[in-house]
PDB file of N, CA and C in Angstrom:
ATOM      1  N   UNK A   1     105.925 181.466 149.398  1.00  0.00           N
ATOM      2  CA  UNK A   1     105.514 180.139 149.815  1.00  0.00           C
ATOM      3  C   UNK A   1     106.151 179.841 151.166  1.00  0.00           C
ATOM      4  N   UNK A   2     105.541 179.351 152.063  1.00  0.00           N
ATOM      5  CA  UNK A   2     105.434 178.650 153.655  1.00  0.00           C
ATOM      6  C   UNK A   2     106.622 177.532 152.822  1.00  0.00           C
ATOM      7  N   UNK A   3     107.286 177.248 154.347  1.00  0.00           N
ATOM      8  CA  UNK A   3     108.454 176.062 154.414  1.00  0.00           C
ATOM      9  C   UNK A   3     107.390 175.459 154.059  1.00  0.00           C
ATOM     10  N   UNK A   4     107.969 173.990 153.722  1.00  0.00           N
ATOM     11  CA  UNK A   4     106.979 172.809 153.378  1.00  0.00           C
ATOM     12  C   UNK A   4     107.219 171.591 154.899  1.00  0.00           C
ATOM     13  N   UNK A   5     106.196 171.100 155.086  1.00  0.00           N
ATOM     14  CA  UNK A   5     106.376 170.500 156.691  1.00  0.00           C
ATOM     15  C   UNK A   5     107.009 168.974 155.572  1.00  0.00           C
ATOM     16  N   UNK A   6     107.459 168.507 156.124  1.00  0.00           N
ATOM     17  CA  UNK A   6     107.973 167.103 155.580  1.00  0.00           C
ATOM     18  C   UNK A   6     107.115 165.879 155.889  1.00  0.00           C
ATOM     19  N   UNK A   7     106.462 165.921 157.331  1.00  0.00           N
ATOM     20  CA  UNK A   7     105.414 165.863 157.656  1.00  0.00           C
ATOM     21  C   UNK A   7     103.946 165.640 156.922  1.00  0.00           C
ATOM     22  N   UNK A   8     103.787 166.311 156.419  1.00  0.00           N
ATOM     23  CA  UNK A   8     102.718 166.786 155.622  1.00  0.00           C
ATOM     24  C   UNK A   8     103.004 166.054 154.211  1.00  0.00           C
ATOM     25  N   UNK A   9     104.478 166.791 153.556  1.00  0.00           N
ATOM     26  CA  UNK A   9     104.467 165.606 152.074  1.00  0.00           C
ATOM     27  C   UNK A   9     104.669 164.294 152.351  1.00  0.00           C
ATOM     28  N   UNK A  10     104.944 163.323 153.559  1.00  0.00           N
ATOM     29  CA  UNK A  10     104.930 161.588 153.304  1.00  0.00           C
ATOM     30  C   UNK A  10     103.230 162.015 154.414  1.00  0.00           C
ATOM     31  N   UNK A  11     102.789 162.355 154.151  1.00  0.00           N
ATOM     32  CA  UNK A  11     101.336 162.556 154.876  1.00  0.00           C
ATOM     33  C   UNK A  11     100.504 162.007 153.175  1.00  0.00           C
ATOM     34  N   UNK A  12     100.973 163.174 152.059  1.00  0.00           N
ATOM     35  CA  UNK A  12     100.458 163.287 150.877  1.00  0.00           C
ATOM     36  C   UNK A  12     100.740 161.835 150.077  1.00  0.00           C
ATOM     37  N   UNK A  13     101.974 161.309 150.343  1.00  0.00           N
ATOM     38  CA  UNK A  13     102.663 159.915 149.817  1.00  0.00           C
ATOM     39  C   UNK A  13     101.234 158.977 150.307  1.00  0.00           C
ATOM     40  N   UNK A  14     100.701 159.120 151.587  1.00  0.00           N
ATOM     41  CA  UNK A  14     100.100 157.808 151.931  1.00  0.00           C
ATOM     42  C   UNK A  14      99.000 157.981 151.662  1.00  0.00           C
ATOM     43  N   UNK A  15      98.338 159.143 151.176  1.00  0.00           N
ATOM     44  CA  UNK A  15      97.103 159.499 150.719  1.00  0.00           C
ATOM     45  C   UNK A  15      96.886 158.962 149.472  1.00  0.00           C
ATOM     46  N   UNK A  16      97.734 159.430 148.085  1.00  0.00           N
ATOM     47  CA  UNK A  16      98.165 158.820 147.245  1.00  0.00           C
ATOM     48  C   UNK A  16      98.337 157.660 146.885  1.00  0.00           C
ATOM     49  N   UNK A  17      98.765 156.980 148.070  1.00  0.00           N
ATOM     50  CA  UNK A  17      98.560 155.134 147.987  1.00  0.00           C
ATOM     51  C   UNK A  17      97.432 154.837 148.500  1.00  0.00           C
ATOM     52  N   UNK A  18      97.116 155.331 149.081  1.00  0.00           N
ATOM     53  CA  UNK A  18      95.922 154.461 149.688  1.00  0.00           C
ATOM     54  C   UNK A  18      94.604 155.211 149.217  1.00  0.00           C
ATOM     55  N   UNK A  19      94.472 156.210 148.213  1.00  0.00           N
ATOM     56  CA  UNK A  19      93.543 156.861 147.193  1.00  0.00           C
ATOM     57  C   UNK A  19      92.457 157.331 148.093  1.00  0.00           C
ATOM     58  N   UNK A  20      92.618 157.449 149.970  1.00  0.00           N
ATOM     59  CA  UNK A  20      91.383 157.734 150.488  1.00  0.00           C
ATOM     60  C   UNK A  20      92.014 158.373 151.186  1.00  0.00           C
ATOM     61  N   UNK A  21      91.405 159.727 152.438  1.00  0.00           N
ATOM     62  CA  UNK A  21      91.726 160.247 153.698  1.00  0.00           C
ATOM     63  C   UNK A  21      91.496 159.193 154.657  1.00  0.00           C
ATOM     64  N   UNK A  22      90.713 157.985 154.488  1.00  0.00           N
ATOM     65  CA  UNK A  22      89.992 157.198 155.755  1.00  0.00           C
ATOM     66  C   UNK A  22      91.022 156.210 155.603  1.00  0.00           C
ATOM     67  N   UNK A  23      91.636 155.867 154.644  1.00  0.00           N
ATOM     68  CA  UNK A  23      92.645 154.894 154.519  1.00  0.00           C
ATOM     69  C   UNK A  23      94.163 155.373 155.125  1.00  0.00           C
ATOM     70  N   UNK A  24      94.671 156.625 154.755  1.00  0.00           N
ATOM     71  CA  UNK A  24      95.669 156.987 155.055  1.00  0.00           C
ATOM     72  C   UNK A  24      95.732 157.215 156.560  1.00  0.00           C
ATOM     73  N   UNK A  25      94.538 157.753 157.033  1.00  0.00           N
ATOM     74  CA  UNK A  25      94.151 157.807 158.638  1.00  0.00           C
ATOM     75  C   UNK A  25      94.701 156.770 159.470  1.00  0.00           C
ATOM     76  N   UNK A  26      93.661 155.336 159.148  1.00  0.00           N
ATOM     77  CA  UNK A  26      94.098 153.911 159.540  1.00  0.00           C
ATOM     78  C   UNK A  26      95.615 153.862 159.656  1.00  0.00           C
ATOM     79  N   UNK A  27      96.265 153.571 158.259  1.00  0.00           N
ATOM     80  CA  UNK A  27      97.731 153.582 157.741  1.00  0.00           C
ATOM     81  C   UNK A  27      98.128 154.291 159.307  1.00  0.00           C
ATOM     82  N   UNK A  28      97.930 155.287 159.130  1.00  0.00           N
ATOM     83  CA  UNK A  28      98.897 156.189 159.919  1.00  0.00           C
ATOM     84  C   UNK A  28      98.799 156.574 161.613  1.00  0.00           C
ATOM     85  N   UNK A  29      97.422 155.829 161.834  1.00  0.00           N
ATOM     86  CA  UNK A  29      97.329 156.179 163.122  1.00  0.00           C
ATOM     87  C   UNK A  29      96.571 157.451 163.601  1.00  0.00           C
ATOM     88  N   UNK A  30      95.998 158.008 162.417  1.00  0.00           N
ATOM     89  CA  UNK A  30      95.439 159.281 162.745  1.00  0.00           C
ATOM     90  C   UNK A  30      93.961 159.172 162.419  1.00  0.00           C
ATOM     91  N   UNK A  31      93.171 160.640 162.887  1.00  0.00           N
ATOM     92  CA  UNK A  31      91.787 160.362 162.430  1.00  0.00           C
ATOM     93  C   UNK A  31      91.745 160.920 161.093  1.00  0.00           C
ATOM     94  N   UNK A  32      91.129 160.377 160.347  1.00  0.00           N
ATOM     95  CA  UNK A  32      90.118 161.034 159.155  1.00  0.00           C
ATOM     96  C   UNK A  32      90.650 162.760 158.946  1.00  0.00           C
ATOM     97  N   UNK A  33      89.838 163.456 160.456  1.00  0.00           N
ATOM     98  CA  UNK A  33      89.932 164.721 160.075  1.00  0.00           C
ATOM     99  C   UNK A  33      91.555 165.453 160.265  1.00  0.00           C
ATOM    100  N   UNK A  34      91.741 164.766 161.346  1.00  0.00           N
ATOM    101  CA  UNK A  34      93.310 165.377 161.439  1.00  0.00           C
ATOM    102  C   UNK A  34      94.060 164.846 159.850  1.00  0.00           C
ATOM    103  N   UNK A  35      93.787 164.138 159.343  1.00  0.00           N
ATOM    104  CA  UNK A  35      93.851 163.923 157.727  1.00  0.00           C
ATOM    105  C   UNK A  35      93.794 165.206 156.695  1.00  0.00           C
ATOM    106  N   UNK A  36      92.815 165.191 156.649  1.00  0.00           N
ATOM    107  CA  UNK A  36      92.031 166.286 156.299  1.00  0.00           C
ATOM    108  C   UNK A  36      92.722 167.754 156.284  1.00  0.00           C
ATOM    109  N   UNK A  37      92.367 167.672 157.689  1.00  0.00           N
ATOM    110  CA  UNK A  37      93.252 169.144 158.445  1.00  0.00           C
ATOM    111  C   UNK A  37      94.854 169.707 157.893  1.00  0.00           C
ATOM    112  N   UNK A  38      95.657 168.466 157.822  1.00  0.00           N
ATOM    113  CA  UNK A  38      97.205 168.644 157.147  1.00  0.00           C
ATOM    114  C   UNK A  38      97.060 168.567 156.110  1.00  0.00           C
ATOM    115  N   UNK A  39      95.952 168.145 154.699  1.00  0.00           N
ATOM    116  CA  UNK A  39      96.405 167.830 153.450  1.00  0.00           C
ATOM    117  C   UNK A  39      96.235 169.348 153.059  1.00  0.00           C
ATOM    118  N   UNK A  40      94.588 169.837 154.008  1.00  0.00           N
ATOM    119  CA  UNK A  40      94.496 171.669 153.978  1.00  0.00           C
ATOM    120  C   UNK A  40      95.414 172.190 154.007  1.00  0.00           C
ATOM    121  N   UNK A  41      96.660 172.100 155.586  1.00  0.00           N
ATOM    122  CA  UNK A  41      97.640 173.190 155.640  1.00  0.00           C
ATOM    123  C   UNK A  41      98.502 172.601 154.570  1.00  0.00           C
ATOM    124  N   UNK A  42      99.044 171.663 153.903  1.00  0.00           N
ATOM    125  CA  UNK A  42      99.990 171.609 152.929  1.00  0.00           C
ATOM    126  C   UNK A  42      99.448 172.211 151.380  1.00  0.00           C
ATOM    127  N   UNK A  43      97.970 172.279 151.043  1.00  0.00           N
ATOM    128  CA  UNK A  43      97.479 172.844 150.561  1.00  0.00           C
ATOM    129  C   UNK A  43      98.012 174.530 150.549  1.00  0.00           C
ATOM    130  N   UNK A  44      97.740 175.080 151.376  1.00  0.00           N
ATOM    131  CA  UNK A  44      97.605 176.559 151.981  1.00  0.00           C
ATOM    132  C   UNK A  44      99.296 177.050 151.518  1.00  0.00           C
ATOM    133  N   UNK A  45     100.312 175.747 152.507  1.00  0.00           N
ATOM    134  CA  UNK A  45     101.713 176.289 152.463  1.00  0.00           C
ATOM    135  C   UNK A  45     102.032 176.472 150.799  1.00  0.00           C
ATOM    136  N   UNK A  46     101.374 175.267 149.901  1.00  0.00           N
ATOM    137  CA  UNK A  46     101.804 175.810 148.792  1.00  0.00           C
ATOM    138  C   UNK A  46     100.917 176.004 147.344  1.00  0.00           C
ATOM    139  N   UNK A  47      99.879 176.670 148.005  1.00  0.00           N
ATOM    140  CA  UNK A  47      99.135 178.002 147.181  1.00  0.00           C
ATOM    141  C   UNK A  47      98.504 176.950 146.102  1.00  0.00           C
ATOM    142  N   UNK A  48      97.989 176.029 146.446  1.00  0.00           N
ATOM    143  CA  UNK A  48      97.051 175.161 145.252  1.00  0.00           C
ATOM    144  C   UNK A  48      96.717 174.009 145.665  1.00  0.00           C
ATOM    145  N   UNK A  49      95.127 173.888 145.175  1.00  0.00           N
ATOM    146  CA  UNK A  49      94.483 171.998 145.431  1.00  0.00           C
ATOM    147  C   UNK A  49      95.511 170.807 145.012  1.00  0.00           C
ATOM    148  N   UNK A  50      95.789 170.725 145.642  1.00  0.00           N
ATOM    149  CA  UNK A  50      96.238 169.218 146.191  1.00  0.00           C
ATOM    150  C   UNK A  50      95.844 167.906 145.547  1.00  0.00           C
ATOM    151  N   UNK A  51      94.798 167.967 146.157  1.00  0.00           N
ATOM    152  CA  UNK A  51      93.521 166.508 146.165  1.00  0.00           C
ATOM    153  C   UNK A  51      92.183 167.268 145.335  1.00  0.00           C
ATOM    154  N   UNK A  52      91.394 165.845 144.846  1.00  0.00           N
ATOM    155  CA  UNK A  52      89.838 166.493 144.736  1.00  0.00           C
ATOM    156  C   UNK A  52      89.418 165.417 145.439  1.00  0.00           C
ATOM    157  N   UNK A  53      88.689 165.642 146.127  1.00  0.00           N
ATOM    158  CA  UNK A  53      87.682 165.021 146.929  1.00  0.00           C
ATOM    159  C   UNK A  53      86.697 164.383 146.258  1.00  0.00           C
ATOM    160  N   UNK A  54      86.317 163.378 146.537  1.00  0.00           N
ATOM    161  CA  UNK A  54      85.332 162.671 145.957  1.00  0.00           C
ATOM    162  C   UNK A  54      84.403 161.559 146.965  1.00  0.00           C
ATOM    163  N   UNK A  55      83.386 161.622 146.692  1.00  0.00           N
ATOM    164  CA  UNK A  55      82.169 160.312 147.744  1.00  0.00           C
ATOM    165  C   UNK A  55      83.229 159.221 148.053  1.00  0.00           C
ATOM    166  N   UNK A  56      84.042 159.119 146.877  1.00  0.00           N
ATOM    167  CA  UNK A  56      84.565 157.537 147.273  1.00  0.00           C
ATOM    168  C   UNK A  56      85.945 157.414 147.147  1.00  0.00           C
ATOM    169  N   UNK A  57      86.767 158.412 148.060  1.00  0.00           N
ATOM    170  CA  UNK A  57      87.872 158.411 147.741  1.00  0.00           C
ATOM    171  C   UNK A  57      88.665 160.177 147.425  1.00  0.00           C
ATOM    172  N   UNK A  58      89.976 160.196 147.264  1.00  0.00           N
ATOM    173  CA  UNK A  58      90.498 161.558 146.644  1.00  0.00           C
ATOM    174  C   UNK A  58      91.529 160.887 145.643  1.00  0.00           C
ATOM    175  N   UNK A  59      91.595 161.903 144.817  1.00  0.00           N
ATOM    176  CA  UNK A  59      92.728 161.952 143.203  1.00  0.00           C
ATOM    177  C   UNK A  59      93.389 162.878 143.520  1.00  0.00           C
ATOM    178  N   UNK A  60      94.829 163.038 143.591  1.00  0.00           N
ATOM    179  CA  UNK A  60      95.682 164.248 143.388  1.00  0.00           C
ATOM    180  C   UNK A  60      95.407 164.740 142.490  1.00  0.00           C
ATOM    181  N   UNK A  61      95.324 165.845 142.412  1.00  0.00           N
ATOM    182  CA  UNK A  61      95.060 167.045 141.172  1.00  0.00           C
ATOM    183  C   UNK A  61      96.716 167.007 140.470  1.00  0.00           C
ATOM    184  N   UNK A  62      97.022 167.609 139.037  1.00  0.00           N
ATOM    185  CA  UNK A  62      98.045 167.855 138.516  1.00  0.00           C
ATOM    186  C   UNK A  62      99.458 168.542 139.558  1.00  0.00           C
ATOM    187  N   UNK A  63      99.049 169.241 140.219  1.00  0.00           N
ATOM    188  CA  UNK A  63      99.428 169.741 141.004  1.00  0.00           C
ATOM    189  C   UNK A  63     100.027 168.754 142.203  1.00  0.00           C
ATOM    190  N   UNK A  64      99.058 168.155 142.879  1.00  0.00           N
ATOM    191  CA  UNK A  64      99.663 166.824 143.573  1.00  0.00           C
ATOM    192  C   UNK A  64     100.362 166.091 143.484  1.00  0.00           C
ATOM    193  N   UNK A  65     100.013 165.726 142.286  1.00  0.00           N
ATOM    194  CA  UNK A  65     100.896 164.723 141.679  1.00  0.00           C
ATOM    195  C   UNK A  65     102.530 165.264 141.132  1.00  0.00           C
ATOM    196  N   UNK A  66     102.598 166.243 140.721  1.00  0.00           N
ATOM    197  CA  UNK A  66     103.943 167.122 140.869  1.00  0.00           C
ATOM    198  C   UNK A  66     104.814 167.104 142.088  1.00  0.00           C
ATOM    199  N   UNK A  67     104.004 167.516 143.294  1.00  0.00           N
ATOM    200  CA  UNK A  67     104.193 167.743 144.348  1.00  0.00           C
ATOM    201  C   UNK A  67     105.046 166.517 144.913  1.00  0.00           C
ATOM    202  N   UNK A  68     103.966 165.043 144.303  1.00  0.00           N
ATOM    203  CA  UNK A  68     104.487 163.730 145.153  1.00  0.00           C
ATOM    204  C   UNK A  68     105.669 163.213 144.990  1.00  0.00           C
ATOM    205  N   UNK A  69     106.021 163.749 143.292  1.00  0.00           N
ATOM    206  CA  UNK A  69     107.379 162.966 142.932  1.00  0.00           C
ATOM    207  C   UNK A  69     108.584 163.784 144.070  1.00  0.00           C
ATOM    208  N   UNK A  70     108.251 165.450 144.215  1.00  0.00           N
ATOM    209  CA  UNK A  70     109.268 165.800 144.956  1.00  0.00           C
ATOM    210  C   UNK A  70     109.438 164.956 146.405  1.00  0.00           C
ATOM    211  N   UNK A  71     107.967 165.091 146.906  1.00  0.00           N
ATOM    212  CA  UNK A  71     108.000 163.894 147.969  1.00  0.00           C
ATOM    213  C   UNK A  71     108.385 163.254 148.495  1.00  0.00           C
ATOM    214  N   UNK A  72     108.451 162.124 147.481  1.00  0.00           N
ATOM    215  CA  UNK A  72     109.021 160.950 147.116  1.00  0.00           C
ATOM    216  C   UNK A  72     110.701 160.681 147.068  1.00  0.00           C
ATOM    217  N   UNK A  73     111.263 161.814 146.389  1.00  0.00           N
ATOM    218  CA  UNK A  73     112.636 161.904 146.023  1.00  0.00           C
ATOM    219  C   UNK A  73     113.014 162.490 147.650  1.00  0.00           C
ATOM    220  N   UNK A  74     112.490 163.664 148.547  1.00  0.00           N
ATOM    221  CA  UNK A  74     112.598 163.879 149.773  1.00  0.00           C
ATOM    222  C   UNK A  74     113.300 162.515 150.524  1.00  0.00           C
ATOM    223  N   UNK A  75     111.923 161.884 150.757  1.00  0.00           N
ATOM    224  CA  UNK A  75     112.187 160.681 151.173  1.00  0.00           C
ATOM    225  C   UNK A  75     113.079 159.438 151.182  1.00  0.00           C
ATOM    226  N   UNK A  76     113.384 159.470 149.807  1.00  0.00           N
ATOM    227  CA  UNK A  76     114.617 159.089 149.305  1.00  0.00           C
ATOM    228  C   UNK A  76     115.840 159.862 149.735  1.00  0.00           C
ATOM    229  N   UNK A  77     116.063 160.860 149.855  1.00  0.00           N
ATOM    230  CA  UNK A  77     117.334 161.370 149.880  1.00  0.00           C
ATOM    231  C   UNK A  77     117.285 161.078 151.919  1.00  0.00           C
ATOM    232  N   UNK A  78     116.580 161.090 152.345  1.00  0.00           N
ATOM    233  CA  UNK A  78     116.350 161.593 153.541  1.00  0.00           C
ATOM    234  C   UNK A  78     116.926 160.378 154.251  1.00  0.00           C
ATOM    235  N   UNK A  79     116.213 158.761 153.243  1.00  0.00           N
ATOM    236  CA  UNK A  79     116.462 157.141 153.496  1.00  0.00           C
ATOM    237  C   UNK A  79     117.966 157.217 153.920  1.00  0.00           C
ATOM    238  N   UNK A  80     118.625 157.454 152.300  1.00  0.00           N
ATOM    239  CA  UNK A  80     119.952 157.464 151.900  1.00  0.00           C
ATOM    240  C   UNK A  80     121.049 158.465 153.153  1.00  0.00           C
ATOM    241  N   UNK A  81     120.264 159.035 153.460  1.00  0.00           N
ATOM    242  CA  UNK A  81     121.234 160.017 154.799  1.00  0.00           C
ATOM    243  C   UNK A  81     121.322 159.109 156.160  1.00  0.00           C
ATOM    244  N   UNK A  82     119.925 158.899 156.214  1.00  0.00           N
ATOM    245  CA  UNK A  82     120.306 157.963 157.331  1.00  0.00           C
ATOM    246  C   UNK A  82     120.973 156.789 157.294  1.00  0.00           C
ATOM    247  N   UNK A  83     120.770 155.672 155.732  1.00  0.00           N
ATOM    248  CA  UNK A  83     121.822 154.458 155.828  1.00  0.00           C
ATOM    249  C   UNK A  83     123.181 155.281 156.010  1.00  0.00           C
ATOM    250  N   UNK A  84     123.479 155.954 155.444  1.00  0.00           N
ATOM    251  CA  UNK A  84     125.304 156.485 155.572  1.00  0.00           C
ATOM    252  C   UNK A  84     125.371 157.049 156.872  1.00  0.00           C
ATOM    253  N   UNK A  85     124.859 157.319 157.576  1.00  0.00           N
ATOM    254  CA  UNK A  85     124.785 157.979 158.819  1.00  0.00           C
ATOM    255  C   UNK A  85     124.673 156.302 159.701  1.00  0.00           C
ATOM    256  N   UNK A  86     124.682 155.161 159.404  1.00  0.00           N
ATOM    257  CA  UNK A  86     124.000 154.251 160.268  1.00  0.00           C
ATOM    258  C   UNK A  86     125.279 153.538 159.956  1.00  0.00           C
ATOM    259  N   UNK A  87     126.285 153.634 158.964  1.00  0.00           N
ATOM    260  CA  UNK A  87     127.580 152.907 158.863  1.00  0.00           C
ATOM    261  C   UNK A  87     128.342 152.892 159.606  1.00  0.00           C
TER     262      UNK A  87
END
């Protein structure tokens, strides 16, 4: 398995909240496809669907959703470095 971009998992966090690529885009300042494009390479880096795509929206697959809690806890630890680092 490819490093994981960090990048890419709070990429997956805002996808997840906002249950769309066109939403997380907005959110984030990016287009749609450059959306798209990173949920692929985080896909690729770790060897399984992600998302399912759908007309109206995407669902993390089992897999995703695994993925997000690590994510999530990333993010958290990452918060927590910088408040102690900001004392």
């Amino acid at each position: 398995m490819a490093d994981l971009d960090l990048h890419r998992l709070h990429l997956l966090r805002e996808v997840s909240r906002s249950g769309s690529l066109t939403s997380a885009a907005t959110a984030l300042s990016f287009t749609t496809s450059a959306v798209s494009q990173q949920i692929a390479k985080l896909e690729h880096e770790v060897g399984v669907a992600l998302i399912d795509r759908h007309p109206r929206g995407v669902v993390l697959t089992d897999a995703g959703q695994a993925l997000l809690r690590y994510a999530e806890e990333i993010d958290r630890t990452i918060e927590a470095a910088r408040a102690e680092m900001g004392e």
